[in-house]
Protein backbone atom coordinates (compact mmCIF):
# COMPACT_ATOMS: atom_id res chain seq x y z
CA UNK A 1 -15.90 -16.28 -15.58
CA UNK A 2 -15.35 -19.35 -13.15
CA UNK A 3 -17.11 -19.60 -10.10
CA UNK A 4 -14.15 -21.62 -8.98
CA UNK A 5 -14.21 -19.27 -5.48
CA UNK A 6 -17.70 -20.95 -4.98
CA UNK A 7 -18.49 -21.69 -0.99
CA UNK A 8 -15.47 -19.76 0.12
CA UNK A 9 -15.25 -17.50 2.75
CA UNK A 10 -12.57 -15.18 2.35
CA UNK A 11 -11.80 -11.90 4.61
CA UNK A 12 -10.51 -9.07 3.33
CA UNK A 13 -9.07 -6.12 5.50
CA UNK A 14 -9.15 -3.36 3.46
CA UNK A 15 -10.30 0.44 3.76
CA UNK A 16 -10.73 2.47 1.07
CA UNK A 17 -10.68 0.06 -1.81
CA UNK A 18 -12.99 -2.48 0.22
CA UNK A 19 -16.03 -2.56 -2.27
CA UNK A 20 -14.11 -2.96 -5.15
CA UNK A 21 -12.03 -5.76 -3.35
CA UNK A 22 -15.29 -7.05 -2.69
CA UNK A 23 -16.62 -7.20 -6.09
CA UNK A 24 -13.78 -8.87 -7.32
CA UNK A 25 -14.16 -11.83 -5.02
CA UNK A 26 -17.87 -12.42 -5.27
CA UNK A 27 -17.63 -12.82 -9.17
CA UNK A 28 -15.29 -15.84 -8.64
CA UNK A 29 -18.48 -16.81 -6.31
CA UNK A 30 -16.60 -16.11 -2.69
CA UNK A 31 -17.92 -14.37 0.28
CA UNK A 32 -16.11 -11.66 1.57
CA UNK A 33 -15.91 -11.15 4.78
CA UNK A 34 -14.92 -7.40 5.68
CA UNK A 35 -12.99 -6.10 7.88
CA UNK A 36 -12.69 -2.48 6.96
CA UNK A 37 -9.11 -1.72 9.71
CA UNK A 38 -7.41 1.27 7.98
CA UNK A 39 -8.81 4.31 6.46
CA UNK A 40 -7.16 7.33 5.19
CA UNK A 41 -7.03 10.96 6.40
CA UNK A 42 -5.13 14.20 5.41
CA UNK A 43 -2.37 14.98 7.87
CA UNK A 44 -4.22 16.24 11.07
CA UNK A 45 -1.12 19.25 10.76
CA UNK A 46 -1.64 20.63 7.63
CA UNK A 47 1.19 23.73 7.91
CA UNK A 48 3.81 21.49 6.89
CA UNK A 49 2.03 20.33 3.72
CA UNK A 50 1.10 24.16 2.81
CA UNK A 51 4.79 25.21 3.18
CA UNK A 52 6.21 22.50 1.28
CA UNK A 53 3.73 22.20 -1.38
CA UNK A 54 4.44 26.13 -1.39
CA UNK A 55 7.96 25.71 -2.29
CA UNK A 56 7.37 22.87 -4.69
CA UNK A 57 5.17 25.41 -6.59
CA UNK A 58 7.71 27.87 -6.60
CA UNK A 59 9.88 25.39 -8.11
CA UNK A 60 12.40 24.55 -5.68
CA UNK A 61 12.78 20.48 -6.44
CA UNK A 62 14.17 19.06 -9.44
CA UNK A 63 12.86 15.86 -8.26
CA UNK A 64 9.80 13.91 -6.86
CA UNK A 65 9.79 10.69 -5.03
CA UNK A 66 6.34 9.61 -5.43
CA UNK A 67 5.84 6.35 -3.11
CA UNK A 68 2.09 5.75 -3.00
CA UNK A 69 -0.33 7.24 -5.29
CA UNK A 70 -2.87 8.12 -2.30
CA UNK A 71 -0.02 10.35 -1.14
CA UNK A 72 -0.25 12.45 -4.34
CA UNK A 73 -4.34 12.42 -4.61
CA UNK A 74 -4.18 13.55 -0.85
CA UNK A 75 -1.45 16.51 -2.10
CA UNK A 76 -3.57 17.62 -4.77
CA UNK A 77 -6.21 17.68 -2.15
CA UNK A 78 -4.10 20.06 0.23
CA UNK A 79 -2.91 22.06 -3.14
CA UNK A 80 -6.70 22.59 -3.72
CA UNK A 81 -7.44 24.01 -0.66
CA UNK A 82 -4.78 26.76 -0.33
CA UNK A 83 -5.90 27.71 -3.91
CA UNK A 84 -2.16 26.55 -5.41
CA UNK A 85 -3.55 23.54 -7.89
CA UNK A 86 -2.59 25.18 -10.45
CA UNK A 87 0.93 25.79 -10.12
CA UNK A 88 1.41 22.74 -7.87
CA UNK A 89 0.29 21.03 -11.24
CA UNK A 90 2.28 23.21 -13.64
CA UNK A 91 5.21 22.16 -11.55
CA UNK A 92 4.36 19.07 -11.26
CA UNK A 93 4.44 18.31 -15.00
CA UNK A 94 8.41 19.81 -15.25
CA UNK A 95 9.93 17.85 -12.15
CA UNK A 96 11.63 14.69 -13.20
CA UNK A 97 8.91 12.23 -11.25
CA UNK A 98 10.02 9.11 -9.46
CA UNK A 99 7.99 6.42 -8.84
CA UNK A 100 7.54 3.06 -6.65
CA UNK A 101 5.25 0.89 -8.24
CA UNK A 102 2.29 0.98 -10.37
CA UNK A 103 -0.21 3.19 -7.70
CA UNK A 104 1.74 6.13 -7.89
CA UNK A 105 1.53 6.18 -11.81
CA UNK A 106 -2.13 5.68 -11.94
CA UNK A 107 -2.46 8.71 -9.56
CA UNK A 108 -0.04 10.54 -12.64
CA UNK A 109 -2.37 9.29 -15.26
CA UNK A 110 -5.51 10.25 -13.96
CA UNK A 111 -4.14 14.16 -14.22
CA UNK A 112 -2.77 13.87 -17.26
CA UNK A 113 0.43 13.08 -16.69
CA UNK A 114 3.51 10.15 -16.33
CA UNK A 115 6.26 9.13 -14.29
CA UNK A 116 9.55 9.37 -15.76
CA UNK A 117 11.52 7.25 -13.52
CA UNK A 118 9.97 3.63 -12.44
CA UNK A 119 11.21 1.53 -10.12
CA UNK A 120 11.40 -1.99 -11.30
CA UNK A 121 10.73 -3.09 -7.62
CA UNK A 122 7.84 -1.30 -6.00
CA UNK A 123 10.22 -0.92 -2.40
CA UNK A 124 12.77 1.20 -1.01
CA UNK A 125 15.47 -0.33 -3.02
CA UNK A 126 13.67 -0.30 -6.18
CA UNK A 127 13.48 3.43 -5.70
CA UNK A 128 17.09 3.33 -5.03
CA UNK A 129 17.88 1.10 -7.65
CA UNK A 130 15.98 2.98 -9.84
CA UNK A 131 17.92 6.23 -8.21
CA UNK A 132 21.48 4.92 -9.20
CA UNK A 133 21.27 5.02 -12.64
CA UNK A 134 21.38 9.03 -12.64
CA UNK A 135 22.91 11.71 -11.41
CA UNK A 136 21.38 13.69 -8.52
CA UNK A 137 24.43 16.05 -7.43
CA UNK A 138 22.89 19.36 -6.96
CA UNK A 139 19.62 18.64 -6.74
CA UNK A 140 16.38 19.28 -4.53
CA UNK A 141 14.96 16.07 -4.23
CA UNK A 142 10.68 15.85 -3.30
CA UNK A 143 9.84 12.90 -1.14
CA UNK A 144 6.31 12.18 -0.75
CA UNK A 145 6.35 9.94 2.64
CA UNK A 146 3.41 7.48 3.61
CA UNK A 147 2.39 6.98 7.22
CA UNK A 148 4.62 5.36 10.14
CA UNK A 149 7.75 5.32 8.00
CA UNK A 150 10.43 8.57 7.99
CA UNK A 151 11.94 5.85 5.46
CA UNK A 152 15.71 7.35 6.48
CA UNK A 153 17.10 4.92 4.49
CA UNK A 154 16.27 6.92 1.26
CA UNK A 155 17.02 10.02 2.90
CA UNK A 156 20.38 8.92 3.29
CA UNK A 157 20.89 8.30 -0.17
CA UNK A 158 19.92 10.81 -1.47
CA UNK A 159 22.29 12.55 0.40
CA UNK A 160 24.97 10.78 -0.36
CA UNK A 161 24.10 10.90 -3.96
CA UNK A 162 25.00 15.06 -3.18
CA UNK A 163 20.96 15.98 -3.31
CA UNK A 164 18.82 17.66 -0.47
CA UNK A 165 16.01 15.78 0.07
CA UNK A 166 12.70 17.91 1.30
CA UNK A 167 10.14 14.93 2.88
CA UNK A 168 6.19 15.91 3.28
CA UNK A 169 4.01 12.94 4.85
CA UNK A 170 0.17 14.17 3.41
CA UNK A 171 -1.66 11.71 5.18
CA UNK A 172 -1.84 9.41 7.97
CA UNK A 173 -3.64 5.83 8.47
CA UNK A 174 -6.17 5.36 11.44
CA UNK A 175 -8.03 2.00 13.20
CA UNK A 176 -11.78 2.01 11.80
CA UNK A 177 -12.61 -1.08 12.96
CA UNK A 178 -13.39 -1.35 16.70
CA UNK A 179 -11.28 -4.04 18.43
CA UNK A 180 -14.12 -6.55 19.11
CA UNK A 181 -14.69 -6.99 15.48
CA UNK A 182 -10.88 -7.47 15.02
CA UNK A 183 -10.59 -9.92 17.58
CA UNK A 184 -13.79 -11.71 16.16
CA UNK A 185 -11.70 -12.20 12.65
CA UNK A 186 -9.11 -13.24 14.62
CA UNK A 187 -11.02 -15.85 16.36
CA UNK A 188 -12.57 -16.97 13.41
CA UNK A 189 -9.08 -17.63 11.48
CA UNK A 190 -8.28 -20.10 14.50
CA UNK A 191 -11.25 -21.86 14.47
CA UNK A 192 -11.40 -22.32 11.05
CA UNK A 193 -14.16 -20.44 9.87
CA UNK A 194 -12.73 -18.39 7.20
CA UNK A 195 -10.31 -20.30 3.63
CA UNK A 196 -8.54 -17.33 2.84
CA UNK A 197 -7.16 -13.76 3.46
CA UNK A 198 -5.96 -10.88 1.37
CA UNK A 199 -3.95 -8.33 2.84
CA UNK A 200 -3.29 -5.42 0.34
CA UNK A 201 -1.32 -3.47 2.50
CA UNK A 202 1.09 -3.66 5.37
CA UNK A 203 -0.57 -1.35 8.04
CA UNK A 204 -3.16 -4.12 8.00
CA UNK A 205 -0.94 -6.54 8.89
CA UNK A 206 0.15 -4.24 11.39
CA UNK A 207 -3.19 -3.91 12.76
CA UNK A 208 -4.22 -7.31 13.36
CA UNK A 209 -0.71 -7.86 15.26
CA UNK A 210 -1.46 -4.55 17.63
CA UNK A 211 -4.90 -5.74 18.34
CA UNK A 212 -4.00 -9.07 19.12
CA UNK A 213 -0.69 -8.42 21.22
CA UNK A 214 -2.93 -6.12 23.47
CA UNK A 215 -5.78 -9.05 24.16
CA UNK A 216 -2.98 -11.20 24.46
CA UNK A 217 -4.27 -13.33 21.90
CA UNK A 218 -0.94 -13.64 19.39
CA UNK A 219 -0.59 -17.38 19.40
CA UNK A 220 -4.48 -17.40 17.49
CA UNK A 221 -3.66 -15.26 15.14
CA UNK A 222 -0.59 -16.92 14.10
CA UNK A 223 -2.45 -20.07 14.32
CA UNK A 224 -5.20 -18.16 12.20
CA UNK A 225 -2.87 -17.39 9.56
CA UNK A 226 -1.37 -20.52 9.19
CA UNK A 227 -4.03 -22.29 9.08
CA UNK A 228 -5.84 -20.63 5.96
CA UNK A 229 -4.75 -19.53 2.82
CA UNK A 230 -3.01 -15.86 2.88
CA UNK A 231 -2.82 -14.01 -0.34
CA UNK A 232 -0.35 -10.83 -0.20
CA UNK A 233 -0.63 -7.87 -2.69
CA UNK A 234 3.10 -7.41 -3.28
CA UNK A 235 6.50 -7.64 -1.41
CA UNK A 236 6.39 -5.37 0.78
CA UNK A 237 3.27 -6.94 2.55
CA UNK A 238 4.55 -10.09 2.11
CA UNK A 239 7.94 -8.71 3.96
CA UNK A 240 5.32 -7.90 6.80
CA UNK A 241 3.94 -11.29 7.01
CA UNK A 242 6.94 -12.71 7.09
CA UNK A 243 8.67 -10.63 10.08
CA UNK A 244 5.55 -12.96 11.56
CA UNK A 245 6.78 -15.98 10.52
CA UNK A 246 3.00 -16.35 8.37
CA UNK A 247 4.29 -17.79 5.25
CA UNK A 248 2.23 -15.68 1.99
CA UNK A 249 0.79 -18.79 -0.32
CA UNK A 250 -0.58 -16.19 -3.30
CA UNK A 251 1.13 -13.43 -4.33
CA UNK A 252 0.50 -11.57 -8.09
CA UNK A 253 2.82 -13.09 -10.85
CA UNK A 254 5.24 -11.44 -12.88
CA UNK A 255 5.27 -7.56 -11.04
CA UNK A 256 1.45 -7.10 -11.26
CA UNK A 257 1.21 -5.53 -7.87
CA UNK A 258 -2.59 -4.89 -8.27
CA UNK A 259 -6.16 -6.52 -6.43
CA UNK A 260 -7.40 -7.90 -10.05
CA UNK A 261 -4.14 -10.51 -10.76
CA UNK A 262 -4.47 -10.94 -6.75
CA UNK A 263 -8.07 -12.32 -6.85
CA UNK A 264 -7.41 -14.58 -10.47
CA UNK A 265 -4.61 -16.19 -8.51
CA UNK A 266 -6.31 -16.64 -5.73
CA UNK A 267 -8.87 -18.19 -7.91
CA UNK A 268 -6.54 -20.00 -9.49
CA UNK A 269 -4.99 -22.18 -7.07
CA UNK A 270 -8.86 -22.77 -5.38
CA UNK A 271 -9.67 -24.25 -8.69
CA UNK A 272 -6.52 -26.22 -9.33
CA UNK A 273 -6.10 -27.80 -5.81
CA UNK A 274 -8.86 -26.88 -3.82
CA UNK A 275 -6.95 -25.42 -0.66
CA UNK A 276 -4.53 -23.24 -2.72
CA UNK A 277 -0.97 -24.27 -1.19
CA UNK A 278 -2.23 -24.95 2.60
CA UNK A 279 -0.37 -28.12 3.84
């Protein structure tokens, strides 16, 4: 392998993935810079997850939306608990399974099991997409939510497409990192301390706009941002970026919505041009 990240000093915002992010990097010779904003917890209320993963076990959906595969670890998790693994996982394996994006199959796979319907497009519309090539009417439709997004545009069509759609959220995102050490990365994007960052999701994004907003410091972090390289996991953190106005340089080619083809491109363009796209 290259070292053709050699001397460059690249942050990465990441929670629970942050070592193996990390990892990556340094074999291409960068230095990662951490900046560990979200992490992951169950859902603080956990009676909603019992009663619907109760139902689901009794076999009341036909269907699962499954839009991030934390969201079905963290389920399994719950399942676990209330002593209903088993039969959350024997009715798991009969539900027609819908997917957005590779992370939810994974999360299949590593039980033993696949997704049936894959979105093309790992987004909303993909899902829906995906959704209007079959027929729904009469159906209970599982849809496994992620955090900060009711996502009522699926909602709706599923029930237009005559199905009943039965939401659970398992987990929700919190700040890890203190402000300071936000506003530090911040600072150090402006002055030009850092040649690259690699968001892999959008509450990150999210994060770094919150924290900055409230110091009143949003005109350096847009001048952060466009003044180094910023690599972007997959659309739908790009779409964050660009509600910004930060224009995403490196993105994964062809669909491979994954940290590994995000790093080789990222590599990549270092070792082709030497500032990867920044004007």
């Amino acid at each position: 392998m290259t070292k053709a990240l050699s001397g460059r000093r690249i942050v990465v915002p990441e929670g629970r993935e942050l070592s193996h992010l990390i990892r990556m990097l340094e074999e291409y010779g960068a230095e990662a810079i951490p900046c560990p904003m979200i992490a992951i917890r169950d859902a603080p209320e956990s009676k909603p997850v019992e009663a619907w993963l109760s139902r689901f076990a009794n076999g009341t959906c036909d269907d699962l939306v499954l839009m991030t595969g934390e969201g079905l670890r963290r389920l399994l998790g719950f399942a676990r608990r209330i002593d209903l693994e088993k039969a959350f996982l024997e009715a798991l394996r009969t539900t027609r399974k819908i997917t957005r994006g590779p992370k939810p199959i994974r999360a299949l796979r590593e039980i033993g099991l696949d997704g049936d319907i894959p979105a093309d497009e790992p987004t909303t519309e993909g899902i829906i997409a995906a959704m209007r090539q079959h027929d729904f009417r009469g159906h209970h439709v599982g849809v496994q939510l992620y955090p900060r997004n009711p996502n009522r545009r699926l909602m709706d069509f599923i029930t237009a497409a005559g199905a009943l759609p039965d939401p659970v959220l398992p987990y929700v995102y919190v700040s890890e990192a203190d402000d300071a050490r936000v506003l530090e990365i911040i600072n150090g994007m402006a002055g030009g301390q850092f040649d690259a960052i690699a968001f892999t999701s959008a509450p990150q994004v999210r994060r770094l706009h919150d924290v900055a907003r409230a110091a009143g410091q949003e005109s350096d972090l847009l001048q952060g941002l466009r003044r180094i390289v910023v690599a972007a996991v997959g659309p739908i953190v790009t779409a964050e970026l660009e509600t910004l106005g930060v224009r995403v340089s490196i993105t994964p080619k062809g669909g491979t919505f994954f940290m590994k083809p995000l790093v080789r491109e990222l590599a990549n363009a270092f070792a082709k041009n030497g500032k990867a796209g920044v004007a």
